[in-house]
Protein backbone atom coordinates (compact mmCIF):
# COMPACT_ATOMS: atom_id res chain seq x y z
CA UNK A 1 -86.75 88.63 148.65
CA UNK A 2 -88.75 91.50 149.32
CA UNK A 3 -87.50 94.61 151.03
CA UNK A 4 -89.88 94.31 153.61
CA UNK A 5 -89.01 90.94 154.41
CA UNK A 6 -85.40 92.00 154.15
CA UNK A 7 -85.65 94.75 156.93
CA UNK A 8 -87.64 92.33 159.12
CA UNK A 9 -84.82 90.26 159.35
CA UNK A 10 -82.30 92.86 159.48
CA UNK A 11 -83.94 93.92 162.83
CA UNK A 12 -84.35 90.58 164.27
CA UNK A 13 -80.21 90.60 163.30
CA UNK A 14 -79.97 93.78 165.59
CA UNK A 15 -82.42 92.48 168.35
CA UNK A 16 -80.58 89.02 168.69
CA UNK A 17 -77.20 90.50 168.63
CA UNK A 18 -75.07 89.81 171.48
CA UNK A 19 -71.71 88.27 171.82
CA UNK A 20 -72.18 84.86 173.03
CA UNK A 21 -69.13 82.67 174.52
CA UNK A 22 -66.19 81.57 172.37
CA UNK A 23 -65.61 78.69 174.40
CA UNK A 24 -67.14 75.53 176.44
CA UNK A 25 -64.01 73.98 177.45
CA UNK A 26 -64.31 72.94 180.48
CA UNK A 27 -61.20 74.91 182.73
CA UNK A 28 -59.36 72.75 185.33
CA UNK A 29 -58.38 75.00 187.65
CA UNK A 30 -61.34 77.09 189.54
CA UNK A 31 -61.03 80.02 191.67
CA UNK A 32 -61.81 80.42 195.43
CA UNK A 33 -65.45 82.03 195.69
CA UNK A 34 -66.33 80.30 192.65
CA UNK A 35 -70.12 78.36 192.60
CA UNK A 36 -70.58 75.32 190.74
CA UNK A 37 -73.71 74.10 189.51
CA UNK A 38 -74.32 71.11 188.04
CA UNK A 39 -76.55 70.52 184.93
CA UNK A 40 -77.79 67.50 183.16
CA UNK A 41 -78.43 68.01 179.17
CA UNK A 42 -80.94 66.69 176.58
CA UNK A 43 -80.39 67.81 173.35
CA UNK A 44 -81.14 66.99 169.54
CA UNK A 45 -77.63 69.03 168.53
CA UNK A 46 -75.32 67.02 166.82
CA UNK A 47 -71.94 66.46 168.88
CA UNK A 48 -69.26 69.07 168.18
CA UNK A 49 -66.15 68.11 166.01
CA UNK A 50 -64.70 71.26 167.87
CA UNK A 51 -64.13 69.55 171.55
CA UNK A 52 -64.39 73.61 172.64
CA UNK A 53 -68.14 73.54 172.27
CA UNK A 54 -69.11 69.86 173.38
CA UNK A 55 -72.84 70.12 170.80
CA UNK A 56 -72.64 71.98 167.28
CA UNK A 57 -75.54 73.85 165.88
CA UNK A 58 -76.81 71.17 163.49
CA UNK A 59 -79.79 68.59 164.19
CA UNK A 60 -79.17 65.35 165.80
CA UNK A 61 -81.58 62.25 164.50
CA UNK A 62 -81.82 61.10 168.32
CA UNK A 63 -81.76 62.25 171.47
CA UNK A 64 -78.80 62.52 173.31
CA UNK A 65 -77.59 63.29 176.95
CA UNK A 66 -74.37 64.95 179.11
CA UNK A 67 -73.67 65.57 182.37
CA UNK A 68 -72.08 69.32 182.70
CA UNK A 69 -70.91 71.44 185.74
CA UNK A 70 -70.76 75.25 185.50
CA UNK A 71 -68.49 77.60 187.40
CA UNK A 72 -70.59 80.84 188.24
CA UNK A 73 -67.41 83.14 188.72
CA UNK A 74 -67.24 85.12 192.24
CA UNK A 75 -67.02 89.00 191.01
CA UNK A 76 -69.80 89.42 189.66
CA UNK A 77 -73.12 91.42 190.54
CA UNK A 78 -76.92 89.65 190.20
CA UNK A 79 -78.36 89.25 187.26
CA UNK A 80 -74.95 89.59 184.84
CA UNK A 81 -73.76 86.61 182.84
CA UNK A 82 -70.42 87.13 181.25
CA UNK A 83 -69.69 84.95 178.82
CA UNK A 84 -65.63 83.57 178.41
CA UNK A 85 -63.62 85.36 175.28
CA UNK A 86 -60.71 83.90 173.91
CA UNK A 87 -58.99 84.52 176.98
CA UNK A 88 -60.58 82.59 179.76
CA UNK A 89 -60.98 84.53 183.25
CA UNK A 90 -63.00 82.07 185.72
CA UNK A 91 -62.28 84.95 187.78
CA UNK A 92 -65.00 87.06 186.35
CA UNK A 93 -66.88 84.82 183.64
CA UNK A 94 -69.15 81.72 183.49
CA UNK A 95 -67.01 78.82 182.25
CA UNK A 96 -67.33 74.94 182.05
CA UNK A 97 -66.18 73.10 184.68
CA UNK A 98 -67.32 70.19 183.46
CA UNK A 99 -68.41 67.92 180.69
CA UNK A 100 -69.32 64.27 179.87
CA UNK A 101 -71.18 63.89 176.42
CA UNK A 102 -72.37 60.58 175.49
CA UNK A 103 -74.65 59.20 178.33
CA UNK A 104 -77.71 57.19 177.28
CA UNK A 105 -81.09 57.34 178.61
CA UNK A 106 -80.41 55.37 181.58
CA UNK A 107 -77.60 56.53 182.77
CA UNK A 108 -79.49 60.23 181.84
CA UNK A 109 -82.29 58.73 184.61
CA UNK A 110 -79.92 57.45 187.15
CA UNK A 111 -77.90 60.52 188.01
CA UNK A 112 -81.18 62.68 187.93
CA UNK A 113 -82.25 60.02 190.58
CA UNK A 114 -78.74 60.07 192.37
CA UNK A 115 -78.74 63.81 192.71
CA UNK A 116 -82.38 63.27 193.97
CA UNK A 117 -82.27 60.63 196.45
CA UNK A 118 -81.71 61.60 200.51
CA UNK A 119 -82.80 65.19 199.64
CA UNK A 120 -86.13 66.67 201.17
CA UNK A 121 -89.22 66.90 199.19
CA UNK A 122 -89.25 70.37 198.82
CA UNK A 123 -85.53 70.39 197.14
CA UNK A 124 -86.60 67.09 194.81
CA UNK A 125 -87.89 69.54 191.91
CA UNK A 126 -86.40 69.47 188.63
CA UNK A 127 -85.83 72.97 186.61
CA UNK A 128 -85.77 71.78 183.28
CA UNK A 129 -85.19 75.10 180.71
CA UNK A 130 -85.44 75.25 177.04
CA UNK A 131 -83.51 77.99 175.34
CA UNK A 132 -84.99 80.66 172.34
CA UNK A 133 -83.95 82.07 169.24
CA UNK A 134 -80.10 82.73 168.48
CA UNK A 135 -78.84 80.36 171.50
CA UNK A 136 -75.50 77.90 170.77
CA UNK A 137 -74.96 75.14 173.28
CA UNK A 138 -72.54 77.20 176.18
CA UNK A 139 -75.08 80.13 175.80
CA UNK A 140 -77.94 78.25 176.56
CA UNK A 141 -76.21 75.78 179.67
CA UNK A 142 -74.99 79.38 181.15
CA UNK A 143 -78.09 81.20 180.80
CA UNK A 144 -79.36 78.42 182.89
CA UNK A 145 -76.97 78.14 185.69
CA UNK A 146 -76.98 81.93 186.18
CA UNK A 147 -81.11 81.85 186.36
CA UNK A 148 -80.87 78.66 188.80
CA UNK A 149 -78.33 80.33 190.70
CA UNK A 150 -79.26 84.24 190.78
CA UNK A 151 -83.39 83.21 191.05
CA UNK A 152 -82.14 80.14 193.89
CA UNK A 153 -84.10 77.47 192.16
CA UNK A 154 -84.49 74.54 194.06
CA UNK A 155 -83.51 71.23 193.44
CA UNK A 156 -81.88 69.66 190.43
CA UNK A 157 -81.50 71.37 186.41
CA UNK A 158 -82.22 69.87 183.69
CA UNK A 159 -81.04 72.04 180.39
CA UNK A 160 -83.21 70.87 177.05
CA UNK A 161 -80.77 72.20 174.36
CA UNK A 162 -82.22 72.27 170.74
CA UNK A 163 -80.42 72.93 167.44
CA UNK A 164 -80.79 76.41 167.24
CA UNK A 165 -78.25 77.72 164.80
CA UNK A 166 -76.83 80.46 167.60
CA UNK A 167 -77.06 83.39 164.58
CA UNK A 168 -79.32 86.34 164.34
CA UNK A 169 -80.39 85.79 160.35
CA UNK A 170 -81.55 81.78 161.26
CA UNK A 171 -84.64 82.51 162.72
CA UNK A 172 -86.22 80.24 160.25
CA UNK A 173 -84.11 77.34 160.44
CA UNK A 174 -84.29 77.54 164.12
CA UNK A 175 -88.36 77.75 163.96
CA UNK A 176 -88.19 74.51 162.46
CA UNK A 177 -85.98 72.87 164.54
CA UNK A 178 -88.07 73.72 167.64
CA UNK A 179 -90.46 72.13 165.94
CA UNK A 180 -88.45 69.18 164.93
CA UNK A 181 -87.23 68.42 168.94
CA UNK A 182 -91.20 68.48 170.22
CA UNK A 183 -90.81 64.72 170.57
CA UNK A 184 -88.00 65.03 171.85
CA UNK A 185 -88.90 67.31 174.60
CA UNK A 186 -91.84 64.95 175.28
CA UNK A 187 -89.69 61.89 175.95
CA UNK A 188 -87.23 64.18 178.51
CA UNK A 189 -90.55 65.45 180.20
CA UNK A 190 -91.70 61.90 180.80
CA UNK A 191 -88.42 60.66 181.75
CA UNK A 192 -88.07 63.02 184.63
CA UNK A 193 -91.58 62.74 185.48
CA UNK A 194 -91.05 58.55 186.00
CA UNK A 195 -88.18 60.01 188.19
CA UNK A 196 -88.10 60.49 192.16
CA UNK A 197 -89.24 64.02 191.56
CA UNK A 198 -91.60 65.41 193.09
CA UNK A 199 -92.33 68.22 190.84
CA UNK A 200 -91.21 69.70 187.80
CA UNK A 201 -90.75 73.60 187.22
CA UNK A 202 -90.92 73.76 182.85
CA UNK A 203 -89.40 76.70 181.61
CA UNK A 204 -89.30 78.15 178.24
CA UNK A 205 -87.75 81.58 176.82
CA UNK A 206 -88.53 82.74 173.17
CA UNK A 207 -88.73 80.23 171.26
CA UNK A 208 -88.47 78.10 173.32
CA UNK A 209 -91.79 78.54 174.92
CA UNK A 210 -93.20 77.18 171.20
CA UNK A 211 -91.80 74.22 172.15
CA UNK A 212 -92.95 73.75 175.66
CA UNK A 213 -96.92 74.84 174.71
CA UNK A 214 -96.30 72.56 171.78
CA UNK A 215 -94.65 69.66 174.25
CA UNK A 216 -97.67 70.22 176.92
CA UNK A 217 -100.54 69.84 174.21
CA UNK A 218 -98.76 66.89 172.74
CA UNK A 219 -98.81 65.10 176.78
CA UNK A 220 -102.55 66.42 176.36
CA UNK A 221 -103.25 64.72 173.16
CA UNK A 222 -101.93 61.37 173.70
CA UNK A 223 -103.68 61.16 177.02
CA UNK A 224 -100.25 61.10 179.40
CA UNK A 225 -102.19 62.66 182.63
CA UNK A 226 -99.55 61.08 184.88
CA UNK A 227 -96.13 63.23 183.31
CA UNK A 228 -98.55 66.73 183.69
CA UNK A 229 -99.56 65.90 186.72
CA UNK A 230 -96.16 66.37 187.82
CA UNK A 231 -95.59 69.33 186.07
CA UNK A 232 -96.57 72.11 189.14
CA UNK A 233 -94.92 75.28 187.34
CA UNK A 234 -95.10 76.37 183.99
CA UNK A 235 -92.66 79.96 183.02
CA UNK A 236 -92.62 81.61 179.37
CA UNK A 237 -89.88 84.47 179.50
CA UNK A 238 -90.53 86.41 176.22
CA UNK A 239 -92.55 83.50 174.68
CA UNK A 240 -92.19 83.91 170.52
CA UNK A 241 -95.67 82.79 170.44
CA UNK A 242 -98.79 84.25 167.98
CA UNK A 243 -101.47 85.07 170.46
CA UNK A 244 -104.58 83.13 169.19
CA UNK A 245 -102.12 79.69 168.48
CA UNK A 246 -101.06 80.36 172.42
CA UNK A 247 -104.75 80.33 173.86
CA UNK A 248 -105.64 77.18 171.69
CA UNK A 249 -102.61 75.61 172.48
CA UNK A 250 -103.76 76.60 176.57
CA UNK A 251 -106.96 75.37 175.96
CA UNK A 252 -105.87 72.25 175.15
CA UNK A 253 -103.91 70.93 177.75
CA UNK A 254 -105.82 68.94 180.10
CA UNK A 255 -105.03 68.51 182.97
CA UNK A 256 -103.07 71.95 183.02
CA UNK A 257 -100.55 72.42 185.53
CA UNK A 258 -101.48 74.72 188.43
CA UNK A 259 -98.86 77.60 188.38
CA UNK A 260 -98.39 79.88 185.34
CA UNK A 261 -96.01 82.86 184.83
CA UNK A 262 -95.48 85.20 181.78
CA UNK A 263 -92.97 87.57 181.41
CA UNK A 264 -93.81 90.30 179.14
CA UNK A 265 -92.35 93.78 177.78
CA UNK A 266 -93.88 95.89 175.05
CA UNK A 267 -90.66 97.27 174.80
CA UNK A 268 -88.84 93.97 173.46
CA UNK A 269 -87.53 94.60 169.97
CA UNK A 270 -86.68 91.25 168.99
CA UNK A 271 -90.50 90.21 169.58
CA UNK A 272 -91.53 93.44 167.52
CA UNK A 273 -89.32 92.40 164.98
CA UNK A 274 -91.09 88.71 165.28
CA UNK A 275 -94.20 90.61 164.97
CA UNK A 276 -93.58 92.30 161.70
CA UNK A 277 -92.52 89.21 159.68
CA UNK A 278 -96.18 87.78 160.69
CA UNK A 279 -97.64 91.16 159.19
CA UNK A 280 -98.32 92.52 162.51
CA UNK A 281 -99.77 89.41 164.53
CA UNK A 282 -99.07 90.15 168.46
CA UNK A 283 -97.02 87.98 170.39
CA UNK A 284 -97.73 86.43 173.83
CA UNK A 285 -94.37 88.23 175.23
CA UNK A 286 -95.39 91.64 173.85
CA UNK A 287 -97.62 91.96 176.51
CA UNK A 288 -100.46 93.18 173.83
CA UNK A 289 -103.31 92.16 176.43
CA UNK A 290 -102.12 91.39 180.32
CA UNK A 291 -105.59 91.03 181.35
CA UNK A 292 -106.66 88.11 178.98
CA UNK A 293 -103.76 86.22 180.54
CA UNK A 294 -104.54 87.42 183.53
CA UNK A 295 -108.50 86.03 182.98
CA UNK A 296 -106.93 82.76 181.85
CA UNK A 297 -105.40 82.44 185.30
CA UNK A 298 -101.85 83.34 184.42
CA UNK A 299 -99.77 85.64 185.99
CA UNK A 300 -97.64 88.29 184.20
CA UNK A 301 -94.22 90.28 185.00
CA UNK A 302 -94.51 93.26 182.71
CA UNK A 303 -90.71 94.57 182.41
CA UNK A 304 -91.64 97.42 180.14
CA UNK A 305 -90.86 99.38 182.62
CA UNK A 306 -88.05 97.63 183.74
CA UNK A 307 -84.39 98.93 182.67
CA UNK A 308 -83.38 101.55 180.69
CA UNK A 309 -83.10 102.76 177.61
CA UNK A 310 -80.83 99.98 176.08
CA UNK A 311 -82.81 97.63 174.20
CA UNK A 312 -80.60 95.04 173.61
CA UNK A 313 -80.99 93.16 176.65
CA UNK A 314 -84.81 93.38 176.18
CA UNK A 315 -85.29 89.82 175.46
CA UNK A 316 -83.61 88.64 178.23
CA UNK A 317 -84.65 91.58 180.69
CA UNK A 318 -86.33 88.66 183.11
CA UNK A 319 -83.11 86.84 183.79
CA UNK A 320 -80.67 90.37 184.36
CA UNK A 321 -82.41 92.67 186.48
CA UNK A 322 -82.35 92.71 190.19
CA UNK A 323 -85.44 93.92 190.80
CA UNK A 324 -87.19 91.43 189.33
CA UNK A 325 -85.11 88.37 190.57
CA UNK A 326 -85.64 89.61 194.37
CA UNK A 327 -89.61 89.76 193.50
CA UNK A 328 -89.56 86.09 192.47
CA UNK A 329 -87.29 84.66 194.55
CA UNK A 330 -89.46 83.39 197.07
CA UNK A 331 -90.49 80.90 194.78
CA UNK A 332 -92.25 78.56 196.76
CA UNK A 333 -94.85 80.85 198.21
CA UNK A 334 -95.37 82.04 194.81
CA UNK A 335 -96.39 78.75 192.93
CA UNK A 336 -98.12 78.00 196.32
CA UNK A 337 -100.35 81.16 195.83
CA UNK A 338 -100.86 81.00 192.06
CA UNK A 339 -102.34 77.66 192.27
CA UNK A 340 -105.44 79.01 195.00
CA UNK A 341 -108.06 80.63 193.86
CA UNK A 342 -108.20 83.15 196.97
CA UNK A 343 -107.59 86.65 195.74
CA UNK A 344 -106.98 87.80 199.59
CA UNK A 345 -103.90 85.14 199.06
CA UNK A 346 -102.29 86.38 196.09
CA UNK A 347 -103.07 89.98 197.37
CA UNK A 348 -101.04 89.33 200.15
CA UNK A 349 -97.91 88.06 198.08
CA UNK A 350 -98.31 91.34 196.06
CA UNK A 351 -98.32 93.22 199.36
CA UNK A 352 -95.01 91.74 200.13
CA UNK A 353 -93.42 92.10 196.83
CA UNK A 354 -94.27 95.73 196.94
CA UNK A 355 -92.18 96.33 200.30
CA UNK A 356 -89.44 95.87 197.46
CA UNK A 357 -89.86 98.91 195.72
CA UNK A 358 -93.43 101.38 194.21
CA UNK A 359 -92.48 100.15 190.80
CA UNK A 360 -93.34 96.63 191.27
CA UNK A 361 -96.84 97.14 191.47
CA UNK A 362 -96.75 98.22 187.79
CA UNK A 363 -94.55 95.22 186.93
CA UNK A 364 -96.51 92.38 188.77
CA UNK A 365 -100.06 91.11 187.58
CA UNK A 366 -101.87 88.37 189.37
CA UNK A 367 -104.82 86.54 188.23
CA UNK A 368 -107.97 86.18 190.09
CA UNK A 369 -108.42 82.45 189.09
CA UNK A 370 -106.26 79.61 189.15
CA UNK A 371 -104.84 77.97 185.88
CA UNK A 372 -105.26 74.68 186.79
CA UNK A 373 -108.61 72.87 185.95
């Protein structure tokens, strides 16, 4: 190995490093104050010999489902996500509440449409999320709950949890099995979409957001107009993505879904890092050129300025600070202005978001155009 090649993944080592939960066992006892949300899972992991962790890091051959609850612990400020240690606090860290492995497809589709049924049709969206780089099971199903929960997602979440290997040096290995749960993501997308939803919010980080361009072209490709027509909001957080693959990819999908979002940061080492090992090809979520997303007719948070000087939390800068969680909160009014093509509208939804603060007009960009066709 060369010693280029050998720093490049020394940095993406130091960029993914973070100390991710020791535990998944779900804990009995809750305390008062505590929030639970409840999560349905598709995954291609392989169950977990450890009961602690519920789905290992290897590949599964099929598709598999679980029901999961998470207890989002009561002292604790927006935009944090402590993870448990090896002593459990519920107190002040995420924890399980919850966990059935096991179901099948149907029984996968019937509790999506029992937690659907009676509820209005603006809180019958599904949230489905798919994890990045360096992401075990827990990490992934918390990382979720917090966003659903700090962001006050709508309706009900659906976590798509791959077989990323949850360590720093396995970016490879977890490149290919992105690639290896496309299909997989496909068949969960078209699932919900047969479902009593009425709209589904796809989210990708990292990664991740491979897989959901790579999912969305597939739909595209084999002609399944129904499950994108009920995909209203697309959101890449730190998408992993080269630049000129992401704009085919875009291209391709047809009919595209109405409401895109970027998050971006120029700043974000792990992307850098992604960057070098491709001899200096940008990435999407380096935020290398805001306004050719912006002429595509997709709208980008740009958290280089966001935070301080700590890097570390870089790649996940879109899910911990406050500032930007209060700017997209709203998120109805938001996907209902990104999909018109009235500047004066999505003028006046920056207008708003600026009451929040002067730096948010450096951090929000909205197109001109809409994405859909």
């Amino acid at each position: 190995m060369s010693r280029k090649i050998i720093m490049v993944v020394i940095a993406l080592a130091v960029a993914g490093c973070a100390t991710g939960p020791t535990s998944f066992a779900p804990v009995q006892t809750l305390p008062e104050g505590a929030v639970v949300e409840p999560m349905l899972v598709a995954t291609t992991r392989a169950p977990s010999t450890e009961g602690a962790f519920g789905y290992a890091t290897s590949r599964s051959a099929a598709l598999s489902f679980a029901d999961v609850r998470v207890s989002i612990p009561p002292d604790r400020e927006t935009g944090q996500l402590p993870y448990p240690g090896r002593t459990v606090d519920p107190r002040r860290e995420f924890v399980a509440a919850g966990l059935e492995t096991g179901l099948d497809r149907q029984a996968f589709a019937a509790r999506l449409n029992d937690r659907l049924s009676g509820r209005p049709d603006d809180e019958r969206g599904v949230f489905i999320f798919v994890h990045g780089y360096n992401t075990d099971f827990a990490e992934g199903v918390f990382l979720q709950a917090q966003i659903a929960h700090d962001f006050d997602v709508p309706g009900t979440s659906v976590n798509f949890s791959w077989a990323s290997a949850g360590l720093p040096p396995a970016y490879l290995y977890d490149r290919e099995s992105a690639q290896i749960a496309r299909d997989d993501l496909v068949e969960t997308l078209r699932i919900v979409a047969r479902s009593a939803a009425t709209e589904i919010a796809l989210m990708g980080h990292s990664m991740g957001g491979v897989l959901v361009m790579e999912a969305l072209r597939q739909l595209s490709l084999t002609g399944d107009t129904e499950t994108l027509r009920r995909i209203g909001v697309v959101v890449l957080a730190s998408p992993d993505i080269d630049v000129d693959l992401f704009k085919r990819q875009y291209h391709a999908i047809a009919p595209r879904p109405p409401a895109w979002l970027i998050f971006v940061s120029r700043r974000d080492p792990a992307l850098r890092a992604s960057s070098r090992l491709r001899g200096g090809a940008p990435r999407v979520g380096s935020g290398s050129d805001v306004d050719a997303l912006n002429g595509l007719g997709i709208a980008v948070v740009d958290l280089t300025t966001v935070g301080g000087r700590d890097l570390r939390g870089e790649h996940r800068r879109f899910a911990s600070s406050p500032l930007v969680i209060s700017m997209i909160r709203d998120a109805e009014r938001v996907r209902t202005s990104l999909g018109q093509s009235d500047a004066r509208a999505l003028e006046a939804v920056a207008n708003d978001w600026n009451t929040l603060g002067s730096s948010v007009a450096n951090v929000l960009r909205l197109p001109q155009v809409p994405a859909g066709p």
